[in-house]
PDB file of N, CA and C in Angstrom:
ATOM      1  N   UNK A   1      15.665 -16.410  -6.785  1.00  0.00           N
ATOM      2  CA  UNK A   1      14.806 -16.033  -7.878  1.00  0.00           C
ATOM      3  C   UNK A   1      15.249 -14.673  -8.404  1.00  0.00           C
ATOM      4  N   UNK A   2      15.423 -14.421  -9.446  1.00  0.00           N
ATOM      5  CA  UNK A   2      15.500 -13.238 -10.558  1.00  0.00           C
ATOM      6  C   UNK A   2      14.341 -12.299 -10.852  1.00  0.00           C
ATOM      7  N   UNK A   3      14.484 -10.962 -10.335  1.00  0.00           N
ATOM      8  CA  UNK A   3      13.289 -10.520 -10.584  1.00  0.00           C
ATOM      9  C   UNK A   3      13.324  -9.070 -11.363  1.00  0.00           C
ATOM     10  N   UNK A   4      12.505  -8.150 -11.862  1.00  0.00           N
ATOM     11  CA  UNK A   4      12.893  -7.478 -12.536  1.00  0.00           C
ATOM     12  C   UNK A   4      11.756  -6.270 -12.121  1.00  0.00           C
ATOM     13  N   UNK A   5      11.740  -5.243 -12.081  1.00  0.00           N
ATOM     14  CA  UNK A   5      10.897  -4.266 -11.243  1.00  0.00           C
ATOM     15  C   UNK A   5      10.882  -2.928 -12.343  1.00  0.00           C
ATOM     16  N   UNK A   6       9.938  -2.571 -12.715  1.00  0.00           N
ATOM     17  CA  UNK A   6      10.110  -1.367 -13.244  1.00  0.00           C
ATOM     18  C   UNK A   6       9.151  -0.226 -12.450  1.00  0.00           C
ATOM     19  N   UNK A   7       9.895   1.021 -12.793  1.00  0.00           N
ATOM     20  CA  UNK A   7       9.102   2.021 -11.525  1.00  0.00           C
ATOM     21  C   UNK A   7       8.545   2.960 -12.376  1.00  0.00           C
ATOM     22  N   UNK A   8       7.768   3.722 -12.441  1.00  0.00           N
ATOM     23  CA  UNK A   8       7.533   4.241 -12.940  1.00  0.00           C
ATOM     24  C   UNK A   8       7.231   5.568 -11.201  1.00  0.00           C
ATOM     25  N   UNK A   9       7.643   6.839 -11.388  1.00  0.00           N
ATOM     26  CA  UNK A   9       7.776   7.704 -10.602  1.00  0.00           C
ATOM     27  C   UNK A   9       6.634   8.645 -10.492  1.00  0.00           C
ATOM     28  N   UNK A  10       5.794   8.752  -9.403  1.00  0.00           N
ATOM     29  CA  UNK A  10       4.641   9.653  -9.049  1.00  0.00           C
ATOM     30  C   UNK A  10       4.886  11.336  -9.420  1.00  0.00           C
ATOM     31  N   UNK A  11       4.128  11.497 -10.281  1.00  0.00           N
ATOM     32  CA  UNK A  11       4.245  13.474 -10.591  1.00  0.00           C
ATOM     33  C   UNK A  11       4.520  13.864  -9.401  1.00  0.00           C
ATOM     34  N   UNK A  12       5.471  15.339  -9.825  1.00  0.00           N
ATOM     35  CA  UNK A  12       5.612  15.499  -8.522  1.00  0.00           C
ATOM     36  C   UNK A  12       6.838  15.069  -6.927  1.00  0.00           C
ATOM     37  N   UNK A  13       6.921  13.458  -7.237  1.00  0.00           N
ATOM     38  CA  UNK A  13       7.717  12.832  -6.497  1.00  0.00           C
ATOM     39  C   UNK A  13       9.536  12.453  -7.132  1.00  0.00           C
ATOM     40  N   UNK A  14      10.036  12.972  -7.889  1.00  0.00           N
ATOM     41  CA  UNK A  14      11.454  13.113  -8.594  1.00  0.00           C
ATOM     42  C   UNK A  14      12.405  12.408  -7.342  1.00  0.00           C
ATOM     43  N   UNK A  15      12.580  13.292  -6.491  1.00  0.00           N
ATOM     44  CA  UNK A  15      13.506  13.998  -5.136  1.00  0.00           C
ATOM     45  C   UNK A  15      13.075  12.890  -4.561  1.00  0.00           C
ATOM     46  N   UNK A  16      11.721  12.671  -3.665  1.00  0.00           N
ATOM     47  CA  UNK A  16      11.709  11.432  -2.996  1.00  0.00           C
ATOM     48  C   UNK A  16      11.931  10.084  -3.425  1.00  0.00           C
ATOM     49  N   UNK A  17      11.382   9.904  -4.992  1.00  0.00           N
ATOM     50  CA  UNK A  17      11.402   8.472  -5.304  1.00  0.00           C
ATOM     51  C   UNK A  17      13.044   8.239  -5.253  1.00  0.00           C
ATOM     52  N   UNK A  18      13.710   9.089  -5.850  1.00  0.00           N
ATOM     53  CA  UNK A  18      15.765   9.184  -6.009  1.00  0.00           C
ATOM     54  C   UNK A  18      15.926   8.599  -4.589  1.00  0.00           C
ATOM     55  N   UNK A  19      15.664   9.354  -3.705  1.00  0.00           N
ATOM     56  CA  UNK A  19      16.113   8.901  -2.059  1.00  0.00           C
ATOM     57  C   UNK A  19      15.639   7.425  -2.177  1.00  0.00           C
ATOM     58  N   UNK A  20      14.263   7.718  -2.011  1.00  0.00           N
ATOM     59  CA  UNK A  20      13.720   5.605  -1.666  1.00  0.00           C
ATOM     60  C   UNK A  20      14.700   4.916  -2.546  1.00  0.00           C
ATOM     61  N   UNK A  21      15.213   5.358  -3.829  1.00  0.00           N
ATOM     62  CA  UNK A  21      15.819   4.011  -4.914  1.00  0.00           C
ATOM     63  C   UNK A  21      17.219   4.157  -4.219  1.00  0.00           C
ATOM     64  N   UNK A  22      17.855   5.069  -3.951  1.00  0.00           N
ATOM     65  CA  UNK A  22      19.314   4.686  -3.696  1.00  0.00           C
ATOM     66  C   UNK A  22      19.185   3.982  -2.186  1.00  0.00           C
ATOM     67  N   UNK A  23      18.338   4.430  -1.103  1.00  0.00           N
ATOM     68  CA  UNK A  23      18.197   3.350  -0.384  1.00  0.00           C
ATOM     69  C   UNK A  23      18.310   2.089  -0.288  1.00  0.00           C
ATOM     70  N   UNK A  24      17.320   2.100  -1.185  1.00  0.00           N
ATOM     71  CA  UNK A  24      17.175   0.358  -1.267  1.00  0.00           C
ATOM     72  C   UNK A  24      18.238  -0.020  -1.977  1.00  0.00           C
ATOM     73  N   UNK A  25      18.848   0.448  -2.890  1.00  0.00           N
ATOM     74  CA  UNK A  25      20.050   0.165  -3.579  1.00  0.00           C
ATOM     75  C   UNK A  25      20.812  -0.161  -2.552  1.00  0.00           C
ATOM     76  N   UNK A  26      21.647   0.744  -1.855  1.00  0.00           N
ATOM     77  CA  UNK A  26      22.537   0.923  -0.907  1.00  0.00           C
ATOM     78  C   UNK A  26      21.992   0.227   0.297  1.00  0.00           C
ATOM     79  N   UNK A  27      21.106  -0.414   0.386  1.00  0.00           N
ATOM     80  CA  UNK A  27      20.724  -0.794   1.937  1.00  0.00           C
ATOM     81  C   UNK A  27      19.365  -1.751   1.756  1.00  0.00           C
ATOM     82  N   UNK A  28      19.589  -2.656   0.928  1.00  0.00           N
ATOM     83  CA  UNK A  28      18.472  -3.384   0.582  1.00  0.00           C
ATOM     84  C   UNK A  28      17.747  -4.271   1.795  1.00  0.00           C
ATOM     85  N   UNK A  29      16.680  -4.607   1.444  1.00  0.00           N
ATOM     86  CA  UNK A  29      16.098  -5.131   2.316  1.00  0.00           C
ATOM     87  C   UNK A  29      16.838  -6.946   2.787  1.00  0.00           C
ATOM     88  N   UNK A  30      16.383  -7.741   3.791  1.00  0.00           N
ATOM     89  CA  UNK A  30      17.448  -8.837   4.154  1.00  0.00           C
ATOM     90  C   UNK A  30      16.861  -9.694   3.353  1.00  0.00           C
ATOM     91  N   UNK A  31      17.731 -10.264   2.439  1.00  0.00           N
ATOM     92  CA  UNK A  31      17.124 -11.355   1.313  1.00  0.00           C
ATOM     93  C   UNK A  31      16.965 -10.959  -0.025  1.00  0.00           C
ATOM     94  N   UNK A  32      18.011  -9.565  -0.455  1.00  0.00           N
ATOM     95  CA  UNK A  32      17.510  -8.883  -1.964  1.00  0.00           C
ATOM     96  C   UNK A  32      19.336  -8.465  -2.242  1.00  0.00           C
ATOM     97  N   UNK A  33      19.405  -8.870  -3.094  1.00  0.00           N
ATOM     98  CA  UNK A  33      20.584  -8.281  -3.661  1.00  0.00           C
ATOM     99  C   UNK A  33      20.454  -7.625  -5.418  1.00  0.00           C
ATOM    100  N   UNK A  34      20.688  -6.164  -5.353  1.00  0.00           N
ATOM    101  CA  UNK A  34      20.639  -5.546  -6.267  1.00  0.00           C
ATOM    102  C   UNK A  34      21.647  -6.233  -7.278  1.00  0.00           C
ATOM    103  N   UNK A  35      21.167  -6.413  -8.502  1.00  0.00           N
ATOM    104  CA  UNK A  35      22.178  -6.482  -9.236  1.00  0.00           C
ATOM    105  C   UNK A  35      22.401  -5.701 -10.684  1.00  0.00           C
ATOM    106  N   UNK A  36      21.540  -4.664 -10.988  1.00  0.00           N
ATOM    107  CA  UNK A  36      21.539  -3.816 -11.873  1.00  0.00           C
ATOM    108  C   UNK A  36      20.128  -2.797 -11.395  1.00  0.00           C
ATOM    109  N   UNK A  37      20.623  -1.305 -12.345  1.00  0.00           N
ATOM    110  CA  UNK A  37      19.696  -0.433 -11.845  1.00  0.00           C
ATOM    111  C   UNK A  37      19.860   0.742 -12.755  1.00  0.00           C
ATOM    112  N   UNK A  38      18.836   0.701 -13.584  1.00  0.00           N
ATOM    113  CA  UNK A  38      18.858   1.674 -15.142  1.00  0.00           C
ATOM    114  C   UNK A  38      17.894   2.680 -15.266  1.00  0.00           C
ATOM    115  N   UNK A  39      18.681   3.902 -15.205  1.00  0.00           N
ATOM    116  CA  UNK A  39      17.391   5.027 -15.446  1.00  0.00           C
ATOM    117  C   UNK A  39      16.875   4.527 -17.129  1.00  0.00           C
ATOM    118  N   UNK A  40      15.346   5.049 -17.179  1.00  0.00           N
ATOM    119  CA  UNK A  40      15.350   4.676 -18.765  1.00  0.00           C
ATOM    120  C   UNK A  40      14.056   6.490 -19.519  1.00  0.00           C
ATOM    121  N   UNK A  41      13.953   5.913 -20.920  1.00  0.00           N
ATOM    122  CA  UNK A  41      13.409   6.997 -21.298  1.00  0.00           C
ATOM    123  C   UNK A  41      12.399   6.191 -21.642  1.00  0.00           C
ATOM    124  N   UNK A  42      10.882   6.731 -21.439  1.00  0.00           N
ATOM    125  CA  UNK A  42      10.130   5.416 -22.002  1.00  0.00           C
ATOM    126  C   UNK A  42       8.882   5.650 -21.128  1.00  0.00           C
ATOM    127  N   UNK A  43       7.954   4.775 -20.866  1.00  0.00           N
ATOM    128  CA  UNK A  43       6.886   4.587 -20.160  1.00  0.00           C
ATOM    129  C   UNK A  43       7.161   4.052 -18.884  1.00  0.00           C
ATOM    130  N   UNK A  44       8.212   3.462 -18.295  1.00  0.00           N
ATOM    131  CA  UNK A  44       8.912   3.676 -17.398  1.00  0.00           C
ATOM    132  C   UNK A  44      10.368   4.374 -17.039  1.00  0.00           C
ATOM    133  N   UNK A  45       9.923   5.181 -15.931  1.00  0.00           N
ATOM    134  CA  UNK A  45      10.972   5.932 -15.409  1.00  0.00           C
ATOM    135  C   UNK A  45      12.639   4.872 -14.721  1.00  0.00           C
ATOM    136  N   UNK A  46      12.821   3.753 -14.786  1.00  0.00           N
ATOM    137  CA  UNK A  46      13.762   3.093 -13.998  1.00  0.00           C
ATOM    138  C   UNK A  46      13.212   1.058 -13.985  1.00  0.00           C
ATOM    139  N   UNK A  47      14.925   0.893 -14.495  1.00  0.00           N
ATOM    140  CA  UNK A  47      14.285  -0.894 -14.111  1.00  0.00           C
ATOM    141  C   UNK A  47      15.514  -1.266 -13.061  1.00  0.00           C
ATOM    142  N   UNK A  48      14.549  -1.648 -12.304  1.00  0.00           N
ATOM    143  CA  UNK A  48      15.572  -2.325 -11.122  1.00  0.00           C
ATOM    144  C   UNK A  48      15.579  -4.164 -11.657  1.00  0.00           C
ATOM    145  N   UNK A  49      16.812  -4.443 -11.548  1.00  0.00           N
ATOM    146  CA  UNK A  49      17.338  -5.991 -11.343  1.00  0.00           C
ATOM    147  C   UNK A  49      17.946  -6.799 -10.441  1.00  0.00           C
ATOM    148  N   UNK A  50      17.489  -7.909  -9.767  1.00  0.00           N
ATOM    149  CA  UNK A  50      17.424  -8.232  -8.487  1.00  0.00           C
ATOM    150  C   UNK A  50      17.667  -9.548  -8.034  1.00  0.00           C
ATOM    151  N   UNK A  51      18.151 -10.186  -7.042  1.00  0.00           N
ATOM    152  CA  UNK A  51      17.983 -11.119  -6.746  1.00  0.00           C
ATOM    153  C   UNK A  51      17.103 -11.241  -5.097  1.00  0.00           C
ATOM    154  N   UNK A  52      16.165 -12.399  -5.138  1.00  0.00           N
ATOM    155  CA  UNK A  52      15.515 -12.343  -4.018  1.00  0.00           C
ATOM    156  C   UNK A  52      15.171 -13.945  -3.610  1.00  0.00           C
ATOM    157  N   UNK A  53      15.281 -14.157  -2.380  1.00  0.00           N
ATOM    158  CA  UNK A  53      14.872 -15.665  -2.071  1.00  0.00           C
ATOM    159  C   UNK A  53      13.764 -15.934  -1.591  1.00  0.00           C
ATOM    160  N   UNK A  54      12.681 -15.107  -1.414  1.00  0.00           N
ATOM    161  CA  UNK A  54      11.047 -15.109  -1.164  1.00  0.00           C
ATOM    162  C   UNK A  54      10.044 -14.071  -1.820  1.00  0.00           C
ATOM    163  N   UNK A  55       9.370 -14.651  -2.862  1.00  0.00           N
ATOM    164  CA  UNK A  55       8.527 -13.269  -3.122  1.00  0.00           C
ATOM    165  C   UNK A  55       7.649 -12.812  -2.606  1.00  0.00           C
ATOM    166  N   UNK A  56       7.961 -12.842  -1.108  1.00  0.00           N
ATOM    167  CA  UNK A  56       7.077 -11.946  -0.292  1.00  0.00           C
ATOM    168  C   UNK A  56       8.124 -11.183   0.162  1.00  0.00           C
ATOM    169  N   UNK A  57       9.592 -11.397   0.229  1.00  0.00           N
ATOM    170  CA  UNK A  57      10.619 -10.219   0.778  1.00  0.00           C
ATOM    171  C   UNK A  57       9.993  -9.118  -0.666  1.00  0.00           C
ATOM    172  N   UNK A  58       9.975  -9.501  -1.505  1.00  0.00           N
ATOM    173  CA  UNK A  58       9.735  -8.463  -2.832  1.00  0.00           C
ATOM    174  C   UNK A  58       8.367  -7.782  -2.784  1.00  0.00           C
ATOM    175  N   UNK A  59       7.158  -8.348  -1.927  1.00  0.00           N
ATOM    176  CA  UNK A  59       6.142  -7.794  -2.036  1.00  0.00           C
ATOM    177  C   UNK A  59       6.304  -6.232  -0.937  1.00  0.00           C
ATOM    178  N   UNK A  60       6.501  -6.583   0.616  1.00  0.00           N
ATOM    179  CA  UNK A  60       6.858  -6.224   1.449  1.00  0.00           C
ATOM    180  C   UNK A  60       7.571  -4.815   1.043  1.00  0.00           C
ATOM    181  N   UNK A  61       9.461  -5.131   1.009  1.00  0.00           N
ATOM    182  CA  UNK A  61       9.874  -3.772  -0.061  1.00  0.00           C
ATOM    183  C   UNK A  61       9.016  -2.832  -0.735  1.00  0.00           C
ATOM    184  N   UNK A  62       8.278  -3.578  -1.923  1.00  0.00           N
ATOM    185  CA  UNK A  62       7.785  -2.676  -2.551  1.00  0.00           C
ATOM    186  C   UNK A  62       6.501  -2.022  -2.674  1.00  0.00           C
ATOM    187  N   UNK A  63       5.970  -2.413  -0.963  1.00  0.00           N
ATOM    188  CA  UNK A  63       4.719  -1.871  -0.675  1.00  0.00           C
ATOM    189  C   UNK A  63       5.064  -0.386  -0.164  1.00  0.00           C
ATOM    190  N   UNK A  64       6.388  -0.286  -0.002  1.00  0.00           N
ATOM    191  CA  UNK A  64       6.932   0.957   0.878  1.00  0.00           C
ATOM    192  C   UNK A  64       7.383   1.586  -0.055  1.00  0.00           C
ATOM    193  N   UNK A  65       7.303   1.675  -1.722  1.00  0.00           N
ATOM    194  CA  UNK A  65       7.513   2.416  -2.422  1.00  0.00           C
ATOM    195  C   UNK A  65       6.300   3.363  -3.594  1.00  0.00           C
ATOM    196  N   UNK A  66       4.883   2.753  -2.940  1.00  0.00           N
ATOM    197  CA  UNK A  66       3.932   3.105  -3.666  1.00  0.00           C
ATOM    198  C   UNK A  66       3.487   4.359  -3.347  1.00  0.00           C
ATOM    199  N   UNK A  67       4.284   5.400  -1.860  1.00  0.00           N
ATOM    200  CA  UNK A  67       4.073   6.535  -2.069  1.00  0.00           C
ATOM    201  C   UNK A  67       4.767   7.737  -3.293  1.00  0.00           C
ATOM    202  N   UNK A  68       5.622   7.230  -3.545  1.00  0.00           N
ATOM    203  CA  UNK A  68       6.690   7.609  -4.534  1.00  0.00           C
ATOM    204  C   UNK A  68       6.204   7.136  -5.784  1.00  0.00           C
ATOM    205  N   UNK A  69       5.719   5.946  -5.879  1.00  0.00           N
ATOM    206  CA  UNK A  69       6.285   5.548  -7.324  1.00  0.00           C
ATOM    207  C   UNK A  69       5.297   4.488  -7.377  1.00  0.00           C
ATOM    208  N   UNK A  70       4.819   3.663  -8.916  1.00  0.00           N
ATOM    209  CA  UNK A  70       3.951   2.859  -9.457  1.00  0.00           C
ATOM    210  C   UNK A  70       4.790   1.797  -9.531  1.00  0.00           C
ATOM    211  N   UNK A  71       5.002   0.437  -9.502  1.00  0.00           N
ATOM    212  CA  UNK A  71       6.026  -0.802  -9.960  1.00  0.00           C
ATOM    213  C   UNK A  71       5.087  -1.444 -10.688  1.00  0.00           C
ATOM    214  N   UNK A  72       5.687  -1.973 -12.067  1.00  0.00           N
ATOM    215  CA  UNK A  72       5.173  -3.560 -12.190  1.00  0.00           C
ATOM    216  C   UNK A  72       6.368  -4.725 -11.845  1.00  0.00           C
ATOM    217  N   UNK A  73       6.843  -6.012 -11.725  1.00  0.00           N
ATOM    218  CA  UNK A  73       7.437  -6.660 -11.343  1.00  0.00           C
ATOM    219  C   UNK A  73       7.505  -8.410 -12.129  1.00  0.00           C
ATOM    220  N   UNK A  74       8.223  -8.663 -12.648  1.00  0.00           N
ATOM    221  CA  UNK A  74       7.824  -9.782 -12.844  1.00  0.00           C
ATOM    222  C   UNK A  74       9.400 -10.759 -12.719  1.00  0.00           C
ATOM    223  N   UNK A  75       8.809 -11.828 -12.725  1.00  0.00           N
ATOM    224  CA  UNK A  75       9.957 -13.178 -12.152  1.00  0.00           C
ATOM    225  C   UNK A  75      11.106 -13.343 -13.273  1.00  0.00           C
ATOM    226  N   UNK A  76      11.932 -13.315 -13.488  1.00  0.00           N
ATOM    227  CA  UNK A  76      12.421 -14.031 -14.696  1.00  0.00           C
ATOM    228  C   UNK A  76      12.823 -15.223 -14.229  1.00  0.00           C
ATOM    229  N   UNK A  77      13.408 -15.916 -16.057  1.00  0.00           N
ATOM    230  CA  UNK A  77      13.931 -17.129 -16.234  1.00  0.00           C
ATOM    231  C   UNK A  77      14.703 -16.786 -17.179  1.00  0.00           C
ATOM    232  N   UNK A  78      16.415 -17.481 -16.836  1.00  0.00           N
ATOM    233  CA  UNK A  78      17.023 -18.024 -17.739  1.00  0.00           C
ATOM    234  C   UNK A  78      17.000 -18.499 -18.932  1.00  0.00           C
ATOM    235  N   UNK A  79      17.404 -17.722 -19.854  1.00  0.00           N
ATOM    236  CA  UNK A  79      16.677 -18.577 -20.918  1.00  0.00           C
ATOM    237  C   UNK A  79      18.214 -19.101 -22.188  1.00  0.00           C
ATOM    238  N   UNK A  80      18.594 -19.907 -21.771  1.00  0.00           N
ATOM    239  CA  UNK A  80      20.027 -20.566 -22.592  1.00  0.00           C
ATOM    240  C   UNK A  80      19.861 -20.360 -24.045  1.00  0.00           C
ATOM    241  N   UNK A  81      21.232 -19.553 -24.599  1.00  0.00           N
ATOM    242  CA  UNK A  81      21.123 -19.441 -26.013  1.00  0.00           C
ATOM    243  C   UNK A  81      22.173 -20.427 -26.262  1.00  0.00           C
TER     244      UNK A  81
END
């Protein structure tokens, strides 16, 4: 499954949320493969792009990032042009 994560970063938390994201980048959890990862300017701070084979490996992960940082998350689909 394709999933798409945006973070938005806790005041305050810059320095830690950077550490937690290259972590997980660099050392993802078993069942997640990063496949894109974009700082942005906007109402969110960062969109992570992902692959995952249970969306509970995705819940899990990103319960360990809510000291740092806010996520919303949603599934994608393919969509053939």
């Amino acid at each position: 499954m394709l999933f798409i994560t945006c973070v938005k970063v806790n005041p305050g938390m810059v320095g830690d949320a950077r550490a937690f994201g290259d972590k997980m980048i660099k050392e993802p959890p078993r069942g997640v493969k990063f496949l894109q990862a974009y700082h942005t300017l906007g109402r969110y701070d960062a969109i992570w792009i992902y692959e995952a084979e249970d969306p509970e490996i995705i819940k899990d992960f990103l319960h360990q990032s809510r000291e740092v940082a806010s996520t919303e998350t949603w599934v994608a689909f393919e969509r053939r042009i």
